[in-house]
Protein backbone atom coordinates (compact mmCIF):
# COMPACT_ATOMS: atom_id res chain seq x y z
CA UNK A 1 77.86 62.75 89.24
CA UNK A 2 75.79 65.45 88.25
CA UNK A 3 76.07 67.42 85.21
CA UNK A 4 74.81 70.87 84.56
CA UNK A 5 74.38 73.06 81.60
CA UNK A 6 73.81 75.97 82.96
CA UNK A 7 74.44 77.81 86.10
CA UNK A 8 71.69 78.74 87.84
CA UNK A 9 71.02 78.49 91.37
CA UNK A 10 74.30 76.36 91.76
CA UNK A 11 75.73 78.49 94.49
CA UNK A 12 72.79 77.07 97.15
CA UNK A 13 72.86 73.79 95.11
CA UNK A 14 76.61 72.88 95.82
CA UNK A 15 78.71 74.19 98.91
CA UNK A 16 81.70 74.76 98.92
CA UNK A 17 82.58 73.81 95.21
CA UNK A 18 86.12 73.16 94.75
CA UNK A 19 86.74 73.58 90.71
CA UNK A 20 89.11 73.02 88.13
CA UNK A 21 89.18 74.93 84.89
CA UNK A 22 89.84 73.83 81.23
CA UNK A 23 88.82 72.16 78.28
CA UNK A 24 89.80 68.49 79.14
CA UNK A 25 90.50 67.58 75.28
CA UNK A 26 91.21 63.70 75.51
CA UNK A 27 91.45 63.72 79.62
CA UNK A 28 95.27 63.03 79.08
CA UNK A 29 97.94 62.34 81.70
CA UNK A 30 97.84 66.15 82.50
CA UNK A 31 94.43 66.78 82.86
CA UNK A 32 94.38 63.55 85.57
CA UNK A 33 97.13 65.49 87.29
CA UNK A 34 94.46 68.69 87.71
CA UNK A 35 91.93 65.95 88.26
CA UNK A 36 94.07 64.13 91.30
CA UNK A 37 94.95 67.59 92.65
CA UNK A 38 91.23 68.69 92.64
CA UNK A 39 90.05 65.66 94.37
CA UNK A 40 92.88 65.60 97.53
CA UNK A 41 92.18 69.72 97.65
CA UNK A 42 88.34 68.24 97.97
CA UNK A 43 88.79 65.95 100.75
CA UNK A 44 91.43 68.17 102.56
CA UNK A 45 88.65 70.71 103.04
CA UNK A 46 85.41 69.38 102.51
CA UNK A 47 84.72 70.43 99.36
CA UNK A 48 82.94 69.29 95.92
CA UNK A 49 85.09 68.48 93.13
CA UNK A 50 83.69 70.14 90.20
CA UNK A 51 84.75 70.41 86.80
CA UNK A 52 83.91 73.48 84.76
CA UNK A 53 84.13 73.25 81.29
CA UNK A 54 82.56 74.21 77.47
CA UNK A 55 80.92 72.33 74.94
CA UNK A 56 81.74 72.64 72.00
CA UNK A 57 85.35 73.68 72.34
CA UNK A 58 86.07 76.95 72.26
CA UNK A 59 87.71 77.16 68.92
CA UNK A 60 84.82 75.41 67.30
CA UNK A 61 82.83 78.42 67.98
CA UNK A 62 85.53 81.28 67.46
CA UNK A 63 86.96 79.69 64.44
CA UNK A 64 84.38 77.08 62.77
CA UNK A 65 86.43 76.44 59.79
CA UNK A 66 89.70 75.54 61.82
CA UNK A 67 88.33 74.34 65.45
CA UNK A 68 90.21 70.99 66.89
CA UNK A 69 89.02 67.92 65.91
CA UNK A 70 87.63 65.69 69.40
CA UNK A 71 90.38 63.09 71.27
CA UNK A 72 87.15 61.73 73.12
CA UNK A 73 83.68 61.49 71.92
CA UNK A 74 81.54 63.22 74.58
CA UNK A 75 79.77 60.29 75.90
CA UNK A 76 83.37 58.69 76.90
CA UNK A 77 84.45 62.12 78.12
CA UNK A 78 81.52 62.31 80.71
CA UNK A 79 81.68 58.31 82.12
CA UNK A 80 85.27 59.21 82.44
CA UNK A 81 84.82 61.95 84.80
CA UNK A 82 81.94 60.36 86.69
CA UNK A 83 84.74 57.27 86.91
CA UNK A 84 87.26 59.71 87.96
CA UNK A 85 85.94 60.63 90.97
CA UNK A 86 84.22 64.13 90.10
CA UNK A 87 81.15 64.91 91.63
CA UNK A 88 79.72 67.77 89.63
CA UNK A 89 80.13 68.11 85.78
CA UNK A 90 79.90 72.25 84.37
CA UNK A 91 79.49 71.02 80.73
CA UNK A 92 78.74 75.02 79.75
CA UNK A 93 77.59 75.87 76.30
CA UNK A 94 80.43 77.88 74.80
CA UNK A 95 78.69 81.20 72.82
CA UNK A 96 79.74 84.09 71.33
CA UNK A 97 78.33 86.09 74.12
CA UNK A 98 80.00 84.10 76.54
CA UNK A 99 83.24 84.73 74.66
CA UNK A 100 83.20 88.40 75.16
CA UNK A 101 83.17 87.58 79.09
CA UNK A 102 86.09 89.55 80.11
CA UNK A 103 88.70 87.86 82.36
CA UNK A 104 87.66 89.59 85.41
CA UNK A 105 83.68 89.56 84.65
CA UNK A 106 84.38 85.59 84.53
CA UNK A 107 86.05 85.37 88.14
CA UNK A 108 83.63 87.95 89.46
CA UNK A 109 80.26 87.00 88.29
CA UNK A 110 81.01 83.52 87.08
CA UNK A 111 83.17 82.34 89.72
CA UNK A 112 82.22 84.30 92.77
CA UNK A 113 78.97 85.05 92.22
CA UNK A 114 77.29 82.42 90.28
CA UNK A 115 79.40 79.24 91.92
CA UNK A 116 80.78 80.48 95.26
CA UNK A 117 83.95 79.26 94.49
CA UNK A 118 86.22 78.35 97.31
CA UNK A 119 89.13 77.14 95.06
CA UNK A 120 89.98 77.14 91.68
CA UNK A 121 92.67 74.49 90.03
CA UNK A 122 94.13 75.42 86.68
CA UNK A 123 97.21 74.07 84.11
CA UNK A 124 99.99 76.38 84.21
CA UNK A 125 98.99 77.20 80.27
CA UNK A 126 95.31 78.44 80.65
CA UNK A 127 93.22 81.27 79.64
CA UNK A 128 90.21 82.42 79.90
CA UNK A 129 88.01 85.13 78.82
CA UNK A 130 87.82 87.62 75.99
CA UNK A 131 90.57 86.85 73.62
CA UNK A 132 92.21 84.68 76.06
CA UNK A 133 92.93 87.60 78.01
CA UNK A 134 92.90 85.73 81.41
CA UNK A 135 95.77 83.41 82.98
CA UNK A 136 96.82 81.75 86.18
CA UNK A 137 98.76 85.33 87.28
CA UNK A 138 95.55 87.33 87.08
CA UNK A 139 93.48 84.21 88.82
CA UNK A 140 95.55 84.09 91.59
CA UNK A 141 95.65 87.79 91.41
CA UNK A 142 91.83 87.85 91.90
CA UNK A 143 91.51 84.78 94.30
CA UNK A 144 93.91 86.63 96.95
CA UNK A 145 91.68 89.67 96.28
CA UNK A 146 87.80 87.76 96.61
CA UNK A 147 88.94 84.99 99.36
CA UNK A 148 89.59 82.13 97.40
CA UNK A 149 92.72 79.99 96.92
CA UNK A 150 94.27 79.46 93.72
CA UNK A 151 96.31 76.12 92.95
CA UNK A 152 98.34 76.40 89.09
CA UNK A 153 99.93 72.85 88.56
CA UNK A 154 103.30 72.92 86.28
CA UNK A 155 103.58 70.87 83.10
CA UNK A 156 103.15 66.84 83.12
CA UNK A 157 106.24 65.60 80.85
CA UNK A 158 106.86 62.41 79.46
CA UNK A 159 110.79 62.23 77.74
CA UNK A 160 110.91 66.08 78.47
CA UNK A 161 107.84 66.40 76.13
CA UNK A 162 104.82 67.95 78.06
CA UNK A 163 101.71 66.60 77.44
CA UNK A 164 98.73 68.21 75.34
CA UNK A 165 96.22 67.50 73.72
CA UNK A 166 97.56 69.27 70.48
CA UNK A 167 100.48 66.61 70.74
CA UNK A 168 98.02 63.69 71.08
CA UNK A 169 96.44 65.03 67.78
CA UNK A 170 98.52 64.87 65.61
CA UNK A 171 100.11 61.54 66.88
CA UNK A 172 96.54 60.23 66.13
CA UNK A 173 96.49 61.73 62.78
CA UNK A 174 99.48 59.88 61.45
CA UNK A 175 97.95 56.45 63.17
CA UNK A 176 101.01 56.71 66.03
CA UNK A 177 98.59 54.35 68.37
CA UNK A 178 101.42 53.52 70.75
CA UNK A 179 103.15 57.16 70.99
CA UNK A 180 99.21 58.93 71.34
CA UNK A 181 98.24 56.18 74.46
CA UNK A 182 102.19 57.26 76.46
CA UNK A 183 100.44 60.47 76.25
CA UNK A 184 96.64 59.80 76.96
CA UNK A 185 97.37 57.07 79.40
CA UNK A 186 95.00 54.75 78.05
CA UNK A 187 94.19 52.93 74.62
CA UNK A 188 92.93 56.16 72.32
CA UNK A 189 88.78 55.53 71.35
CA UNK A 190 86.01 56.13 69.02
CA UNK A 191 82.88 55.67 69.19
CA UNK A 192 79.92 55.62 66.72
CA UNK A 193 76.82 53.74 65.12
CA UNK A 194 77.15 50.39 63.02
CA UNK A 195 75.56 51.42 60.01
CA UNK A 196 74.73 49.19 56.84
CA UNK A 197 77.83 48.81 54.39
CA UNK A 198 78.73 47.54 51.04
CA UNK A 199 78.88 43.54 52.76
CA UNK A 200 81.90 43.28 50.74
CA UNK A 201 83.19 42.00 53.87
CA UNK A 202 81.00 39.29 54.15
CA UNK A 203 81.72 38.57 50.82
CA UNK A 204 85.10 37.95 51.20
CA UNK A 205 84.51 35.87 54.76
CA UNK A 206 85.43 38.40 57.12
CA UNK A 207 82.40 40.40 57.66
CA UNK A 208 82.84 43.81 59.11
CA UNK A 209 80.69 46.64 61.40
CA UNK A 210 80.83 49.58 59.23
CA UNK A 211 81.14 52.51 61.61
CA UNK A 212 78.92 55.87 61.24
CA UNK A 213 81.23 58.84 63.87
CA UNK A 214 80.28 62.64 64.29
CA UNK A 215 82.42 64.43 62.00
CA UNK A 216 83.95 66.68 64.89
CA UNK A 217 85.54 63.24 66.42
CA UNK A 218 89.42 62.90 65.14
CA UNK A 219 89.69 59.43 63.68
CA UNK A 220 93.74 57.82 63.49
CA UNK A 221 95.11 58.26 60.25
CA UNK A 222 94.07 55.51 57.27
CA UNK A 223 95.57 51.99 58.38
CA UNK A 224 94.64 48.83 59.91
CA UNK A 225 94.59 48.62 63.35
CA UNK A 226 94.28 45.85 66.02
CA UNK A 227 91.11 46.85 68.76
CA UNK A 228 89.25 45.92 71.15
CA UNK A 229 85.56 46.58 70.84
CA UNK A 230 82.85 47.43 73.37
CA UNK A 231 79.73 46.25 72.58
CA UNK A 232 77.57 46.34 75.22
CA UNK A 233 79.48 46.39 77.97
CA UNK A 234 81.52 43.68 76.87
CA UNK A 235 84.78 43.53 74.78
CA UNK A 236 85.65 41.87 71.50
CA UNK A 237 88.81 41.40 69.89
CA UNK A 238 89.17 42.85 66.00
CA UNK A 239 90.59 44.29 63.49
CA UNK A 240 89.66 47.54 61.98
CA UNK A 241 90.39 49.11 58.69
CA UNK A 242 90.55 53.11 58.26
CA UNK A 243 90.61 54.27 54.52
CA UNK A 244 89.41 54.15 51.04
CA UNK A 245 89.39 50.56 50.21
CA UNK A 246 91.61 50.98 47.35
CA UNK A 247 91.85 47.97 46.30
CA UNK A 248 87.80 48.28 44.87
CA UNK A 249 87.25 51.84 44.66
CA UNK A 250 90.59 53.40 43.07
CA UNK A 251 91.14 56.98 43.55
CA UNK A 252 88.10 56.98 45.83
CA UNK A 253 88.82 59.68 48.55
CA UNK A 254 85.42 58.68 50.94
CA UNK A 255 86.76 57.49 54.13
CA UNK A 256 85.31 54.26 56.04
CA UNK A 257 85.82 52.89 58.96
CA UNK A 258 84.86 49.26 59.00
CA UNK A 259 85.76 46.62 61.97
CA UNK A 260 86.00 42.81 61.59
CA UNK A 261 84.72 41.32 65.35
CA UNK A 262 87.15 38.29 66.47
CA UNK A 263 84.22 35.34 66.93
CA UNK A 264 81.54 37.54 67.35
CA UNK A 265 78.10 36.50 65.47
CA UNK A 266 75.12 38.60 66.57
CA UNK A 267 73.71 41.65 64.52
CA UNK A 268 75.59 45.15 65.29
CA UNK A 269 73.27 47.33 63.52
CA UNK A 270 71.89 49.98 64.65
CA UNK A 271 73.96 49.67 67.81
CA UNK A 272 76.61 52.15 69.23
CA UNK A 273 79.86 50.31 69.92
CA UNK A 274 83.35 51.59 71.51
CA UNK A 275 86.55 51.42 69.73
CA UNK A 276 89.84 51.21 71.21
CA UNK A 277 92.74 51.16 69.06
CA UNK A 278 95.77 48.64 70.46
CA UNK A 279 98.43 49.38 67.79
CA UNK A 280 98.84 49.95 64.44
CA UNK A 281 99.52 46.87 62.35
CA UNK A 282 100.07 48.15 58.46
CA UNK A 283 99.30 50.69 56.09
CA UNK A 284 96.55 50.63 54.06
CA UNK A 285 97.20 49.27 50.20
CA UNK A 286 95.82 48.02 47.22
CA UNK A 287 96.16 45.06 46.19
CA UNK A 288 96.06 42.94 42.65
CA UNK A 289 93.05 41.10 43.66
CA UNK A 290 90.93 39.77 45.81
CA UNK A 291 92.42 36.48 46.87
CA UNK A 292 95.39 38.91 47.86
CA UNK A 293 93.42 40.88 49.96
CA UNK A 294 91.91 37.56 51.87
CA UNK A 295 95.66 36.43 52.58
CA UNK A 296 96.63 39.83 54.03
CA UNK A 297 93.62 40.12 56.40
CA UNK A 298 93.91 36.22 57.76
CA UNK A 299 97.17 37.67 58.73
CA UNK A 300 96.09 40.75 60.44
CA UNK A 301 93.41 38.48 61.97
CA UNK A 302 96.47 36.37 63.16
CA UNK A 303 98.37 39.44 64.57
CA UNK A 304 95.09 41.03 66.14
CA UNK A 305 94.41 37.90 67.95
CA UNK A 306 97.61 38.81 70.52
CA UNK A 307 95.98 41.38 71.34
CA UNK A 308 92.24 40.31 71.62
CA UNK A 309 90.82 39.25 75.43
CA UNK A 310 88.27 36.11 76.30
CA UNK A 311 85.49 36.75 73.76
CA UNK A 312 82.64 38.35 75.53
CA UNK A 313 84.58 39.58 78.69
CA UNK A 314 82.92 42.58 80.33
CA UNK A 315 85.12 45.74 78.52
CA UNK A 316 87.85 47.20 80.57
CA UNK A 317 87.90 50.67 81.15
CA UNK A 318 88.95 53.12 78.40
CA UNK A 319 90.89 50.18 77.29
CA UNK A 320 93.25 49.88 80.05
């Protein structure tokens, strides 16, 4: 796959670039609908599948203080295109200059001039250009007008509910593990840097990888959680523990994320490992002391251990 930042020169680069528009939050159920439709529309005419779309996200640019926190941590989000099937990545930078792009400067100049564009897929929702000005009617509008087609897929529903990524959201934030993966069609992810910890864990015989995300990624809500864990291309079983360890630090309101590896005994740190949350096993809760707390997590270990594959297996697959 290749991935560009900026657009230059891609109109000789690429022939006959077949794209899809959006901002592929999470790559949900939906967005592999555009994705499916983009690739048959490729092979029907000979086309490249391309994906066009910003980093950051929009609204982390237009409103800083209240942009979207991230479904999928950009790494994830570009080996699951490449895995997809799409052959050219437009990962854009998303500025305020390009946000006062009007609707019809984008499908003129961007589109037409800059890509060549001899397709364009969208969701039935999108919009584009200054203050979101732009929408499928005006795309197809313009592609009848400039000589390109214009496909505008309806809705993917689950239960009458269609998918977003604003739905997956906040089923992550209140630790719905189960409800968010119906959605996303896989198990949801994180992914960060093992980082040196209290060893509290070790302590208490269950040491844990204490995990170090950007602060843009959306983490589930505080819990314990059984996961599998990448780690180097191969998956472990664990258990992983989202909160403010109550039970030694009070009223402490710093969040940790800290994951206990099923029979795993090399050193994490340092490394970047994959998360992928199976379901949700309790709440998080204090407890009296600490022999307490070594009871409850031999039986989350228990629980987790339904879930957990062969130790050492080569990792699935966003979880699959």
């Amino acid at each position: 796959m290749y991935i560009y930042s900026d657009l230059t020169g891609l109109k000789d680069k690429h022939k006959d670039m077949i794209v899809v528009l959006g901002n592929f939050d999470g790559i949900h159920l939906g967005h592999r609908r555009l994705i499916d439709n983009l690739l048959v529309k490729s092979r029907a005419v000979g086309g490249t599948p391309t994906v066009f779309t910003f980093n950051p996200h929009p609204l982390a640019v237009l409103k800083p203080e209240g942009g979207p926190p991230l479904i999928l941590p950009p790494n994830v989000k570009r080996d699951m295109f490449a895995e997809l099937g799409v052959e050219v990545l437009l990962w854009i930078p998303f500025t305020l200059e390009f946000a006062r792009l009007s609707p019809e400067d984008f499908i003129e100049q961007v589109l037409c001039k800059q890509l060549g564009v001899r397709a364009v897929l969208v969701g039935y929702n999108y919009t584009f250009g200054y203050m979101g000005r732009g929408n499928p009617e005006l795309l197809s509008e313009y592609g009848k007008k400039l000589g390109f087609d214009v496909q505008v897929l309806p809705p993917v529903t689950i239960d009458g509910q269609p998918v977003s990524s604003t739905l997956i959201r906040s089923l992550l934030a209140d630790g719905e593990i189960s409800e968010a993966k119906k959605y996303l069609g896989y198990n949801p992810v994180i992914e960060g840097t093992v980082v040196c910890g209290e060893r509290r864990g070790r302590t208490l015989g269950f040491p844990t990888a204490n995990l170090a995300v950007d602060d843009n990624l959306l983490v589930p809500a505080n819990g314990v959680y059984s996961v599998q864990v990448d780690v180097d291309g191969y998956a472990w079983g664990g258990v992983a523990n989202i909160g403010v360890k109550p039970t030694f630090h009070g009223n402490s309101f710093v969040r940790t994320i800290e994951v206990h590896l099923l029979d795993f005994y090399g050193d994490l740190y340092g490394k970047a490992i994959k998360v992928y949350f199976i379901r949700r096993l309790r709440n998080e809760k204090r407890f009296n002391s600490a022999g307490e707390l070594i009871e409850q997590i031999q039986r989350d270990i228990f629980e987790a251990r339904i879930d957990a594959p062969v130790p050492g297996m080569e990792s699935l697959k966003w979880g699959l």
